[in-house]
N, C-alpha and C. Protein backbone atom coordinates (compact mmCIF):
# COMPACT_ATOMS: atom_id res chain seq x y z
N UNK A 1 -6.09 -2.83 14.31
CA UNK A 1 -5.80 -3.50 13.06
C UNK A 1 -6.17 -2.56 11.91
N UNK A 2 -5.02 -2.29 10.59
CA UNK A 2 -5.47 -1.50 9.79
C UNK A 2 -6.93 -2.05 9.18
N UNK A 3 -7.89 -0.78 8.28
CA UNK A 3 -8.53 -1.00 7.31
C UNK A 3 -8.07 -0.65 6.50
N UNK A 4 -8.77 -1.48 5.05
CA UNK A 4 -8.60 -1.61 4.04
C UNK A 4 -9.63 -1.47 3.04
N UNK A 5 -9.62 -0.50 1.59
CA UNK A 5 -10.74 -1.27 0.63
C UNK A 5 -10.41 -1.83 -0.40
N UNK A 6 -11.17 -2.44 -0.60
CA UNK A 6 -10.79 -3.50 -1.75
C UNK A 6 -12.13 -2.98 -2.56
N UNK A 7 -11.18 -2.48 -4.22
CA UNK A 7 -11.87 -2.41 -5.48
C UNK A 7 -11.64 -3.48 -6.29
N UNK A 8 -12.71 -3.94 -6.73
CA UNK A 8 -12.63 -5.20 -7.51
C UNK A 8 -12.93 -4.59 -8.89
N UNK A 9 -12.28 -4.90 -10.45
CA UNK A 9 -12.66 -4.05 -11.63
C UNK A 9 -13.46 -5.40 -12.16
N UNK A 10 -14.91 -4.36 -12.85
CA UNK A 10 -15.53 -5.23 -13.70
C UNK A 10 -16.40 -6.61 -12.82
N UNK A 11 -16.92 -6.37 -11.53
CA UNK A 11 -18.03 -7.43 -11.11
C UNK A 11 -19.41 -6.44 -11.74
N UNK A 12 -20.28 -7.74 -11.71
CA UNK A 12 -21.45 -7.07 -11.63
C UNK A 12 -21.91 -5.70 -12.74
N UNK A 13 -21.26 -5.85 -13.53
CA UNK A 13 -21.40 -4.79 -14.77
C UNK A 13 -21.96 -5.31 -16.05
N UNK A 14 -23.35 -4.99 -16.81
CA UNK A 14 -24.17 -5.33 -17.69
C UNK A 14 -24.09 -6.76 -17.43
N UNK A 15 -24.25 -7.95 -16.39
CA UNK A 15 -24.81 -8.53 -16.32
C UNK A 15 -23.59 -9.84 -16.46
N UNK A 16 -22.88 -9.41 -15.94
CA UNK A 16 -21.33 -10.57 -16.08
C UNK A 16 -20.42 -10.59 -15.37
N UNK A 17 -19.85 -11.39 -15.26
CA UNK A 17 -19.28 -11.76 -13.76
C UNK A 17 -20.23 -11.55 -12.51
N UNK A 18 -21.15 -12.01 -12.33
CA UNK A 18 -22.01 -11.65 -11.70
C UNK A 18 -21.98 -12.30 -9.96
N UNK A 19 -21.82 -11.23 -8.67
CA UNK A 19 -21.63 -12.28 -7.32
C UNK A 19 -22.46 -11.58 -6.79
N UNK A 20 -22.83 -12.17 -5.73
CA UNK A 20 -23.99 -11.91 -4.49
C UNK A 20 -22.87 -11.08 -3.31
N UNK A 21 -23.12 -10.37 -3.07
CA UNK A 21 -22.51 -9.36 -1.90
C UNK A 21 -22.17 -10.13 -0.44
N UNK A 22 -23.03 -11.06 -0.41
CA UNK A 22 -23.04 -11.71 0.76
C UNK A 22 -21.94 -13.23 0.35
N UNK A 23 -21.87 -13.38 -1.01
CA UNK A 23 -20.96 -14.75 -1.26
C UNK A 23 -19.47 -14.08 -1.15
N UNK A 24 -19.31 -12.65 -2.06
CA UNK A 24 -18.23 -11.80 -1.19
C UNK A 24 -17.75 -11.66 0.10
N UNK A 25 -18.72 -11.43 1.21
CA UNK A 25 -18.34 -11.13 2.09
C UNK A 25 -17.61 -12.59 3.03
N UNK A 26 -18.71 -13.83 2.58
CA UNK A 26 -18.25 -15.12 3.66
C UNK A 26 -16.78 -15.56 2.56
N UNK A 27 -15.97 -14.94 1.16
CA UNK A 27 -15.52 -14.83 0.82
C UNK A 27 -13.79 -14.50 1.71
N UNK A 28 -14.21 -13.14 1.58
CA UNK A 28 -13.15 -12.19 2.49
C UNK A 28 -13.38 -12.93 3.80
N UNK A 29 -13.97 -13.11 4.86
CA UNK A 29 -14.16 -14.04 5.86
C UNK A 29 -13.64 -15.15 5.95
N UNK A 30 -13.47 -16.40 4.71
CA UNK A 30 -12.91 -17.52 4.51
C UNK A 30 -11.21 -17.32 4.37
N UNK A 31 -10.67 -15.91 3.72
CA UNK A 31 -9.52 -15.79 3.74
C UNK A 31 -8.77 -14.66 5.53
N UNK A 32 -9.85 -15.02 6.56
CA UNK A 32 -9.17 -14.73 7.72
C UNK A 32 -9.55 -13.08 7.89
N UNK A 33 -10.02 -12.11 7.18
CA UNK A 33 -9.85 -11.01 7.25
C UNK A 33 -11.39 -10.55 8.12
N UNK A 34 -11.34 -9.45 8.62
CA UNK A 34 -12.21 -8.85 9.53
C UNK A 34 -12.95 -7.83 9.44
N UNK A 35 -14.02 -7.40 10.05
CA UNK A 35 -14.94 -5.86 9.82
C UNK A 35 -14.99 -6.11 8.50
N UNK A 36 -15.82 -7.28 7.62
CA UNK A 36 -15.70 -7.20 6.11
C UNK A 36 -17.41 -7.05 5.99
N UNK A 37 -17.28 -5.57 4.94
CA UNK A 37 -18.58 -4.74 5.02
C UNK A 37 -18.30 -4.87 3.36
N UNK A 38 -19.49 -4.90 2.71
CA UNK A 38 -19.51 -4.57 1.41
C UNK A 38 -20.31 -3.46 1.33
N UNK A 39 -20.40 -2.56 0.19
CA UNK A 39 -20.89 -1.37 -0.03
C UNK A 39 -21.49 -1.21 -1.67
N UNK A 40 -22.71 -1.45 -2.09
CA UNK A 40 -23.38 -1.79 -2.91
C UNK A 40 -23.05 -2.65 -4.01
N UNK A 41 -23.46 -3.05 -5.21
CA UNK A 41 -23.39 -4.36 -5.98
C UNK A 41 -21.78 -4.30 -7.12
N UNK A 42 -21.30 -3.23 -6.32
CA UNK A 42 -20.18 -2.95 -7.95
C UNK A 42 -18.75 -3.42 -7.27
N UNK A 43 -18.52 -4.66 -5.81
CA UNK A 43 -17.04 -4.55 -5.91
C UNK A 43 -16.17 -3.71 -5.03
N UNK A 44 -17.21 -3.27 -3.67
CA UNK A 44 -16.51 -2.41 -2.64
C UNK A 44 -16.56 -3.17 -1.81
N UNK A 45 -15.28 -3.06 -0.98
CA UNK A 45 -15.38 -3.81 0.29
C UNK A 45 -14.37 -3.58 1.07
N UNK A 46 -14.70 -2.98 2.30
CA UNK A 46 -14.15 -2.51 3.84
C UNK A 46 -13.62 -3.76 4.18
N UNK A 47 -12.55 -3.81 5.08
CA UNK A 47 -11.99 -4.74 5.41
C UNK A 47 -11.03 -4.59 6.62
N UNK A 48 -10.72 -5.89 7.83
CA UNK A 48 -9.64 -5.02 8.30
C UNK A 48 -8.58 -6.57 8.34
N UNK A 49 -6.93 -6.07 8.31
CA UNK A 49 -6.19 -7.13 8.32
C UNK A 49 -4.88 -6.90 8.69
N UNK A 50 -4.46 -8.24 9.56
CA UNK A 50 -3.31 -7.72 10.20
C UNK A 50 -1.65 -7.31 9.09
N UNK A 51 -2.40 -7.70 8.20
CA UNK A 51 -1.19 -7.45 6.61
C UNK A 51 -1.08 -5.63 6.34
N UNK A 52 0.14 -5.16 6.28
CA UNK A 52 0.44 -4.26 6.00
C UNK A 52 1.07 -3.94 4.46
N UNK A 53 1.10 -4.69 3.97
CA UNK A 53 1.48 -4.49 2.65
C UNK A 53 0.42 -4.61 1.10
N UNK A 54 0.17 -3.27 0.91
CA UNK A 54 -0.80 -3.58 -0.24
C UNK A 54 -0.99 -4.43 -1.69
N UNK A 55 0.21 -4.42 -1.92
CA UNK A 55 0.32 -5.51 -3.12
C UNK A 55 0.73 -6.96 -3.02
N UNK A 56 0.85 -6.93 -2.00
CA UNK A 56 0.96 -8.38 -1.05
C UNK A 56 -1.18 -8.77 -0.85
N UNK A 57 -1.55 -7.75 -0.13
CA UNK A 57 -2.80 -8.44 0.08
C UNK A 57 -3.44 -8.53 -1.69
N UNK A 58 -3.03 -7.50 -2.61
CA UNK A 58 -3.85 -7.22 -3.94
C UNK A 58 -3.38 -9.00 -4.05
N UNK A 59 -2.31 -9.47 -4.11
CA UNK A 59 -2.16 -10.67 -4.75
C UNK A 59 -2.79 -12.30 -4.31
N UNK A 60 -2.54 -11.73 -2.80
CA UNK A 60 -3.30 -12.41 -2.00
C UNK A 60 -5.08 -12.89 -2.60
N UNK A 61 -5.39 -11.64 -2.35
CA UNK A 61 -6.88 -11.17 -3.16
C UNK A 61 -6.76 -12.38 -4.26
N UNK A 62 -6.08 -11.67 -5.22
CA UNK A 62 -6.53 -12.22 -6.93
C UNK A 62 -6.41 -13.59 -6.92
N UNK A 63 -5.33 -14.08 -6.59
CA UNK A 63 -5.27 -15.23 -6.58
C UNK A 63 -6.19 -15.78 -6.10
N UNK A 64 -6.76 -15.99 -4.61
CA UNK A 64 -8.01 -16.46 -3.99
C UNK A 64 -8.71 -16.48 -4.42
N UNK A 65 -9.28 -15.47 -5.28
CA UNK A 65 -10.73 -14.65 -6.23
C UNK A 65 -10.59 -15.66 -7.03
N UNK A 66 -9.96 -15.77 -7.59
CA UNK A 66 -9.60 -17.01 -8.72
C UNK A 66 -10.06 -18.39 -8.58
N UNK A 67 -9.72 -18.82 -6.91
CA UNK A 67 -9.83 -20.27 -7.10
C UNK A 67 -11.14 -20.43 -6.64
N UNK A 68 -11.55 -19.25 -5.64
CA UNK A 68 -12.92 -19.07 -5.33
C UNK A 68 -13.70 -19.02 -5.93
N UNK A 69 -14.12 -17.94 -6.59
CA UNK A 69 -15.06 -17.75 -7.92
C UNK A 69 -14.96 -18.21 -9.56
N UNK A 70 -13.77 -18.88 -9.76
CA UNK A 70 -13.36 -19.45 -10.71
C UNK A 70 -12.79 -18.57 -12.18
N UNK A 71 -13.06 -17.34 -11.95
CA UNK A 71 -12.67 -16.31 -12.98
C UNK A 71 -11.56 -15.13 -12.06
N UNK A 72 -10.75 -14.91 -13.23
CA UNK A 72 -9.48 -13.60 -12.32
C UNK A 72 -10.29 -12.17 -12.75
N UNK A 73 -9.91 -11.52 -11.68
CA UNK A 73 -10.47 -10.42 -11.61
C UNK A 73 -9.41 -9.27 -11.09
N UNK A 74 -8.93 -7.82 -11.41
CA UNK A 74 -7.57 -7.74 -10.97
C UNK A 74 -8.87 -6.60 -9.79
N UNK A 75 -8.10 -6.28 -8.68
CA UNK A 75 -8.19 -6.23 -7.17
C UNK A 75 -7.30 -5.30 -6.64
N UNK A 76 -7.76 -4.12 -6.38
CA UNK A 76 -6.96 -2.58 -6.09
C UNK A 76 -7.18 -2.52 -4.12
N UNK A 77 -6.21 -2.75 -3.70
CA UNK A 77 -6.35 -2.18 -2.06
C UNK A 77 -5.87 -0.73 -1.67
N UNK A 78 -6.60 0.08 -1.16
CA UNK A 78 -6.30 1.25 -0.64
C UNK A 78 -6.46 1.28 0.99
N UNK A 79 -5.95 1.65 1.45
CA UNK A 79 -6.12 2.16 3.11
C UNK A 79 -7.05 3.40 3.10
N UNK A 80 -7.34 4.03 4.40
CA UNK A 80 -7.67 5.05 5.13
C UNK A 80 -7.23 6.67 4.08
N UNK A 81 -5.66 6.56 4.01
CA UNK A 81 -5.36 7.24 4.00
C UNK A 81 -5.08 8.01 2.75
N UNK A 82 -5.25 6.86 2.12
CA UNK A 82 -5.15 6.94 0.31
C UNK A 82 -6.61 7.19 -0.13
N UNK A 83 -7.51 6.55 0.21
CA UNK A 83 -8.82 7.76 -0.15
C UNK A 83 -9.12 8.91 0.44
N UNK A 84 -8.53 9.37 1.40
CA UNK A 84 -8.54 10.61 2.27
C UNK A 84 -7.95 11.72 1.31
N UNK A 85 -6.57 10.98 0.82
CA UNK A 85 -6.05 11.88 -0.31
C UNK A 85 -6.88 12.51 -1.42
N UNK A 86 -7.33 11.21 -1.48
CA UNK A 86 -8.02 11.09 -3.12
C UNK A 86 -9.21 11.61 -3.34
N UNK A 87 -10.00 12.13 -2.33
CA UNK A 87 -10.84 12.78 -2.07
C UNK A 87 -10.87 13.83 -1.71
N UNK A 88 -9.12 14.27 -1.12
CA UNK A 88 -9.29 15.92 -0.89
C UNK A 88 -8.41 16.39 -1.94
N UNK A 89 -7.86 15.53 -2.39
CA UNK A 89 -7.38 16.69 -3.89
C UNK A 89 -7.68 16.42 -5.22
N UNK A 90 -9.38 16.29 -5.16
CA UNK A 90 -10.11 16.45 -6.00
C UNK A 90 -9.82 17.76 -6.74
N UNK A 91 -9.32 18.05 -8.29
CA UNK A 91 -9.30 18.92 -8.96
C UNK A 91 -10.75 19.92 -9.30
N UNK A 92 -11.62 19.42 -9.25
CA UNK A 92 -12.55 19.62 -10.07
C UNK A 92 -13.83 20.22 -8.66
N UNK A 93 -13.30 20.82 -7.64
CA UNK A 93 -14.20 21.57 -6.36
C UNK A 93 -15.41 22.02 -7.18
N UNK A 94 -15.10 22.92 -7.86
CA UNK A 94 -16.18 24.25 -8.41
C UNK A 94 -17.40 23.28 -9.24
N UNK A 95 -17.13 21.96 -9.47
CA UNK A 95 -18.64 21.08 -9.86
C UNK A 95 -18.75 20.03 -9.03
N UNK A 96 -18.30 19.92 -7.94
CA UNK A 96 -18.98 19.39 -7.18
C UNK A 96 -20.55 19.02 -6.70
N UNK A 97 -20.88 20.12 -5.78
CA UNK A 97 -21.96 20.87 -5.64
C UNK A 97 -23.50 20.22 -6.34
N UNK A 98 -22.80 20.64 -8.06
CA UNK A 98 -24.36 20.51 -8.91
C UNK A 98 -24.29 19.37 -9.64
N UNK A 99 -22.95 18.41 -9.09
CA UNK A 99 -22.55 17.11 -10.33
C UNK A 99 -22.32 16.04 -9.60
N UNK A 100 -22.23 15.70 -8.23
CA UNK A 100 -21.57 14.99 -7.81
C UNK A 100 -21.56 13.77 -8.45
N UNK A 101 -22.74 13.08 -9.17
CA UNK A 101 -22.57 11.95 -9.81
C UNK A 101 -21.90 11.46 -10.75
N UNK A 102 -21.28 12.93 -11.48
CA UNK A 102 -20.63 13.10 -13.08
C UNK A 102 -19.19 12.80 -12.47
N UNK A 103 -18.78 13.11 -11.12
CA UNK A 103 -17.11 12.97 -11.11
C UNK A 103 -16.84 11.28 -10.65
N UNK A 104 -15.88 11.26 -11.43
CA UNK A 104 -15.09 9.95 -10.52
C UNK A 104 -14.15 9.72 -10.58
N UNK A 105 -13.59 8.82 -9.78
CA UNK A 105 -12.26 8.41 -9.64
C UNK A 105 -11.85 7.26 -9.98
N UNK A 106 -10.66 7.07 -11.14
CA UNK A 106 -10.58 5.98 -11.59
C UNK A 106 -8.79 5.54 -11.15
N UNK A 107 -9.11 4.61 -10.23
CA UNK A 107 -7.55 4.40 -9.17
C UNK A 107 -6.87 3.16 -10.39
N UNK A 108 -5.85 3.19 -10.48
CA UNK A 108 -5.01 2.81 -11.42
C UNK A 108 -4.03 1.51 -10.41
N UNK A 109 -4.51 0.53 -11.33
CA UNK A 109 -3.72 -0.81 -10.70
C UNK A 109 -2.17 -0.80 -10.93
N UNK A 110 -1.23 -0.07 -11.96
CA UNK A 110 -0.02 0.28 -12.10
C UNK A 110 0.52 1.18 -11.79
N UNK A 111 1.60 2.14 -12.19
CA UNK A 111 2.15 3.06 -12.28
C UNK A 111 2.25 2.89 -13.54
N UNK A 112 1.92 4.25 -13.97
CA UNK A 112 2.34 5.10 -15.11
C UNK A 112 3.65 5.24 -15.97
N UNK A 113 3.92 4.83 -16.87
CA UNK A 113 5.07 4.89 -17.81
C UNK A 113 4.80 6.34 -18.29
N UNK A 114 5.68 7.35 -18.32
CA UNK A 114 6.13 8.68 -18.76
C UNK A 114 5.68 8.67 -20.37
N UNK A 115 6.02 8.03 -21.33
CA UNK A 115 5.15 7.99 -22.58
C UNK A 115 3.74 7.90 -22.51
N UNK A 116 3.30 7.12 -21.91
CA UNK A 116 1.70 7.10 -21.85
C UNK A 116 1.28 7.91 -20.85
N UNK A 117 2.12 8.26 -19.76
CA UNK A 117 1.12 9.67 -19.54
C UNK A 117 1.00 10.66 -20.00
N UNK A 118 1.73 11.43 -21.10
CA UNK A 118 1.97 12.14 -22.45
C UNK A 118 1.21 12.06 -23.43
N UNK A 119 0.83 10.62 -23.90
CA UNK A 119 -0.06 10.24 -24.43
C UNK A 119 -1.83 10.81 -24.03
N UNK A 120 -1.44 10.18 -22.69
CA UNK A 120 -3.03 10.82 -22.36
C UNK A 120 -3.02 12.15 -21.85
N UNK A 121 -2.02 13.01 -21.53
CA UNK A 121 -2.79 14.06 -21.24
C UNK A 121 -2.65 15.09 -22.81
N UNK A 122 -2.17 14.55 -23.67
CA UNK A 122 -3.09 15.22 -25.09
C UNK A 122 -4.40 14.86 -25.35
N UNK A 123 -5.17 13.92 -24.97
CA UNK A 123 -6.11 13.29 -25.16
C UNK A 123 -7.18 14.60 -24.61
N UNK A 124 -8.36 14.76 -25.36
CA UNK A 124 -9.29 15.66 -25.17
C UNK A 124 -10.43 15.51 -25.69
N UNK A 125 -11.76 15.45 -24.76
CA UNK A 125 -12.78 15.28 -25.54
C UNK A 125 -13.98 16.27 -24.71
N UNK A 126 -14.81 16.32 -25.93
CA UNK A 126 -15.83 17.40 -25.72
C UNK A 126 -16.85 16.90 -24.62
N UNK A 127 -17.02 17.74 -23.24
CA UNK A 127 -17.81 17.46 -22.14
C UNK A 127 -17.10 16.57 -21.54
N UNK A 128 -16.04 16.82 -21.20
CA UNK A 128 -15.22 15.83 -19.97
C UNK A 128 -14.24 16.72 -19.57
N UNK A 129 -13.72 16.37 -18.91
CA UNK A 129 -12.20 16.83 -18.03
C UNK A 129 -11.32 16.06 -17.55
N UNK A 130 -9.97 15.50 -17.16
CA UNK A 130 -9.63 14.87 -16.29
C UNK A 130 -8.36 15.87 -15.93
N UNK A 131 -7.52 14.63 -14.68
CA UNK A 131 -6.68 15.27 -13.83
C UNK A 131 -5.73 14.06 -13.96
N UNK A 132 -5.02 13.60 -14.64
CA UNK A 132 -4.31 12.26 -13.44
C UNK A 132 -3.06 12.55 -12.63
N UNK A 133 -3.14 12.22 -11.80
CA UNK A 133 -2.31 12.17 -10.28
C UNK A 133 -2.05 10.64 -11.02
N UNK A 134 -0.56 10.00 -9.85
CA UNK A 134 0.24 9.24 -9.84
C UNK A 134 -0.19 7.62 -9.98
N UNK A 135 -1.56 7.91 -8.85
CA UNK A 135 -1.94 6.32 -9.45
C UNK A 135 -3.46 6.29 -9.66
N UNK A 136 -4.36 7.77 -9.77
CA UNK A 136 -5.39 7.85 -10.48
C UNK A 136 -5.96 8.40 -11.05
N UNK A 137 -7.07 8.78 -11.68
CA UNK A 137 -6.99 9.94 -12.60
C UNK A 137 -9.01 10.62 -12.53
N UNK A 138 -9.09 11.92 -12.25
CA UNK A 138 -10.10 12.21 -11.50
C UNK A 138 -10.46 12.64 -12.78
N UNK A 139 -11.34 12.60 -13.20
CA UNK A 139 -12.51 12.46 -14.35
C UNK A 139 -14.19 13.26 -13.99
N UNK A 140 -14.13 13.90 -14.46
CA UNK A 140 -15.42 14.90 -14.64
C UNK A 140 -16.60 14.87 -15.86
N UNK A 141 -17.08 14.03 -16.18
CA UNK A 141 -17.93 13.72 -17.32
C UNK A 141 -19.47 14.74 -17.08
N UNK A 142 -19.50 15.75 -17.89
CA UNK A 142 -20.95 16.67 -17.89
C UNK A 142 -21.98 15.76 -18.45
N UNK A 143 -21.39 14.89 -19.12
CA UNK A 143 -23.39 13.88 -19.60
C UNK A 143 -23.46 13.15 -18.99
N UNK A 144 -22.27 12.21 -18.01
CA UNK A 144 -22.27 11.18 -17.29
C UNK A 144 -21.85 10.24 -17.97
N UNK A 145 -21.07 8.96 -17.17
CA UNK A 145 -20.47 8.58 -17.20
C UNK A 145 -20.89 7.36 -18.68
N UNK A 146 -21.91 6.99 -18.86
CA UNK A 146 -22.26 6.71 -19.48
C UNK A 146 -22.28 6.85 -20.96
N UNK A 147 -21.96 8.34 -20.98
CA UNK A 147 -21.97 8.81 -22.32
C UNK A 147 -20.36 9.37 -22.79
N UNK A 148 -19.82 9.18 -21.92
CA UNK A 148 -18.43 9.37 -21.79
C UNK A 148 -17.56 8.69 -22.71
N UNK A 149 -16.72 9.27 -23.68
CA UNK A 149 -15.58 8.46 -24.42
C UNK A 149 -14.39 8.28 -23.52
N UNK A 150 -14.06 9.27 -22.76
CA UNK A 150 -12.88 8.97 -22.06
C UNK A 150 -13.39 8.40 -20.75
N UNK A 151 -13.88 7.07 -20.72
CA UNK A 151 -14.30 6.39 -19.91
C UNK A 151 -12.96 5.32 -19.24
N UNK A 152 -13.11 4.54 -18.71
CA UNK A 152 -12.26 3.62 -17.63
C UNK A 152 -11.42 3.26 -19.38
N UNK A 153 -12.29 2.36 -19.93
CA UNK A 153 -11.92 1.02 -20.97
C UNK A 153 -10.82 2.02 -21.64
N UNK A 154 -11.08 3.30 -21.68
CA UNK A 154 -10.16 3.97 -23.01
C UNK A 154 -9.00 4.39 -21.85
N UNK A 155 -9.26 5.01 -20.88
CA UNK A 155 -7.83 5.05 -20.09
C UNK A 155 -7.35 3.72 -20.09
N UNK A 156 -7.58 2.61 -19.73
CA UNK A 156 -6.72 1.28 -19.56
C UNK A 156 -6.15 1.54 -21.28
N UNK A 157 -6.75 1.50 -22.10
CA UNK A 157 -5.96 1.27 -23.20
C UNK A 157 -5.07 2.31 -23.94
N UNK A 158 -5.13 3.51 -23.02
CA UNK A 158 -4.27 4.51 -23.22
C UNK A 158 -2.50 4.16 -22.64
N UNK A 159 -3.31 4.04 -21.13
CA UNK A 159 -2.23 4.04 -20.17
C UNK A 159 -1.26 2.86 -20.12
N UNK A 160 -2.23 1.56 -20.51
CA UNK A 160 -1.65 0.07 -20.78
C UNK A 160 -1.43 -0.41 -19.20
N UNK A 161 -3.27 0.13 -18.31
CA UNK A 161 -2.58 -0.49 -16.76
C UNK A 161 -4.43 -1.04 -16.98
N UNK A 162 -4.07 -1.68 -15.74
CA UNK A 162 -5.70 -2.09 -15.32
C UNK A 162 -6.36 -0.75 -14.57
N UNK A 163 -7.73 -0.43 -14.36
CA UNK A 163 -8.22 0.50 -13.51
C UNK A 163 -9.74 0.40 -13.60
N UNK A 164 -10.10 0.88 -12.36
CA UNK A 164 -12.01 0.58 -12.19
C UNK A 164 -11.94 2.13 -11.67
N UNK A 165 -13.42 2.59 -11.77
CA UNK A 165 -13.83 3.75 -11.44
C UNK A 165 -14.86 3.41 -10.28
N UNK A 166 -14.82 4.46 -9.71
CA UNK A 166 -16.03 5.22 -8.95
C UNK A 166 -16.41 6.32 -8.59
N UNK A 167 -17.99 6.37 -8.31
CA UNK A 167 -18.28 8.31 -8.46
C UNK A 167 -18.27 8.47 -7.06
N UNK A 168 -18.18 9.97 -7.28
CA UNK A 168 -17.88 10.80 -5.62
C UNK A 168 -18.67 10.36 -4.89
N UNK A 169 -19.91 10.04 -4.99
CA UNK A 169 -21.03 9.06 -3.79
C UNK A 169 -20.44 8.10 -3.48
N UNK A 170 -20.31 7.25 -3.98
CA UNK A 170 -19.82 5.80 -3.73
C UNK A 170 -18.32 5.99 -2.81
N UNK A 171 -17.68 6.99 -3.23
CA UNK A 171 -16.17 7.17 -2.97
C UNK A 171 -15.91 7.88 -1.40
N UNK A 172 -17.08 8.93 -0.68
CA UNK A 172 -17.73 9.54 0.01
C UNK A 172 -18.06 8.60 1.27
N UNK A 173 -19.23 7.73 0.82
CA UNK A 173 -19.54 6.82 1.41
C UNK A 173 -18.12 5.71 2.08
N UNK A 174 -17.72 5.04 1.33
CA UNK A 174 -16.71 3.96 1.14
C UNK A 174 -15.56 4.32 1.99
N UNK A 175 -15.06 6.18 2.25
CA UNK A 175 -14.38 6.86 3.16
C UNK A 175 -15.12 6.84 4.61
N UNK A 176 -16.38 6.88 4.70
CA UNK A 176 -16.88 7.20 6.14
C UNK A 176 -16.80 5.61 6.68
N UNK A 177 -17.15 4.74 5.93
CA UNK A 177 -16.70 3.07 6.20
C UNK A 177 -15.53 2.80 6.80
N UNK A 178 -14.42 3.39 5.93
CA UNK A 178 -13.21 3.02 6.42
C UNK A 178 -12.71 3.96 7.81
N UNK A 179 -13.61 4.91 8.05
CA UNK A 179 -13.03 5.62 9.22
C UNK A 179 -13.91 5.51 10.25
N UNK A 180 -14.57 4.04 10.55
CA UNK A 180 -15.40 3.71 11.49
C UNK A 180 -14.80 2.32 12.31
């Protein structure tokens, strides 16, 4: 049976929308799905299901999330093979090494309209970098993420899509999950 992860944008961040990992998991469990592992407090979760279609389960997801937890939350599924990608054609090799916490990956709930990706790749700010690929955009912040202008909130409102981030640990981890 394939795996799956499921990024959830915006749980558990400064103290809102706030769920228990374990109300997640008997969550994903209540909607039939299997091997459902969560992976720390931000909205990761391994999964396996006999559904092959990703925007079929994303909808699946949201909707449920909805009647379950009572607030919508939008809900990114990737397979195996799509973080395998996304992790080996990381732009940014040569800071790896001494940064790993500064990079991340921010996977994009749409596709890209050709004006707004134009838009953003003029976009430039001092102590950052990015890359975007097709449906995410690999981000290198030297102060961290924290101090970052070209953070998630300003790509969504660049690009005009939904998107959540995560750093190369989390992203690292969340890959050895799905290939177990």
């Amino acid at each position: 049976m394939p795996k799956y992860l499921a990024l959830l944008r915006g749980i558990n961040v400064s103290g809102h929308n706030l769920i228990r990992m374990q109300a997640l998991r008997e969550f994903f469990v209540a909607l039939n799905f299997t091997e459902v592992q969560t992976y720390i407090q931000s909205g990761n979760i391994v999964f396996s299901s006999k559904k092959k279609n990703h925007k079929e389960l994303e909808g699946i997801l949201e909707k449920e999330f909805q009647k379950y937890f009572g607030y919508a939350v939008p809900i990114l599924v990737l397979n195996e093979e799509e973080v395998k990608k996304a992790i080996n054609t990381t732009p940014f090799q040569d800071g790896l090494q001494e940064s790993q916490s500064k990079i991340y990956y921010i996977f994009l709930k749409e596709e890209v309209i050709p004006e707004k990706k134009s838009q953003l790749e003029q976009s430039a700010y001092e102590f950052e970098r990015f890359k975007l690929y097709k449906n995410y955009v690999y981000l290198e912040c030297f102060k961290g993420m924290g101090k970052a202008k070209f953070n998630t909130s300003r790509i969504e409102k660049i690009l005009d899509v939904s998107a959540t981030a995560r750093n190369q640990r989390t992203m690292m981890k969340l890959y050895e999950l799905l290939k177990v």
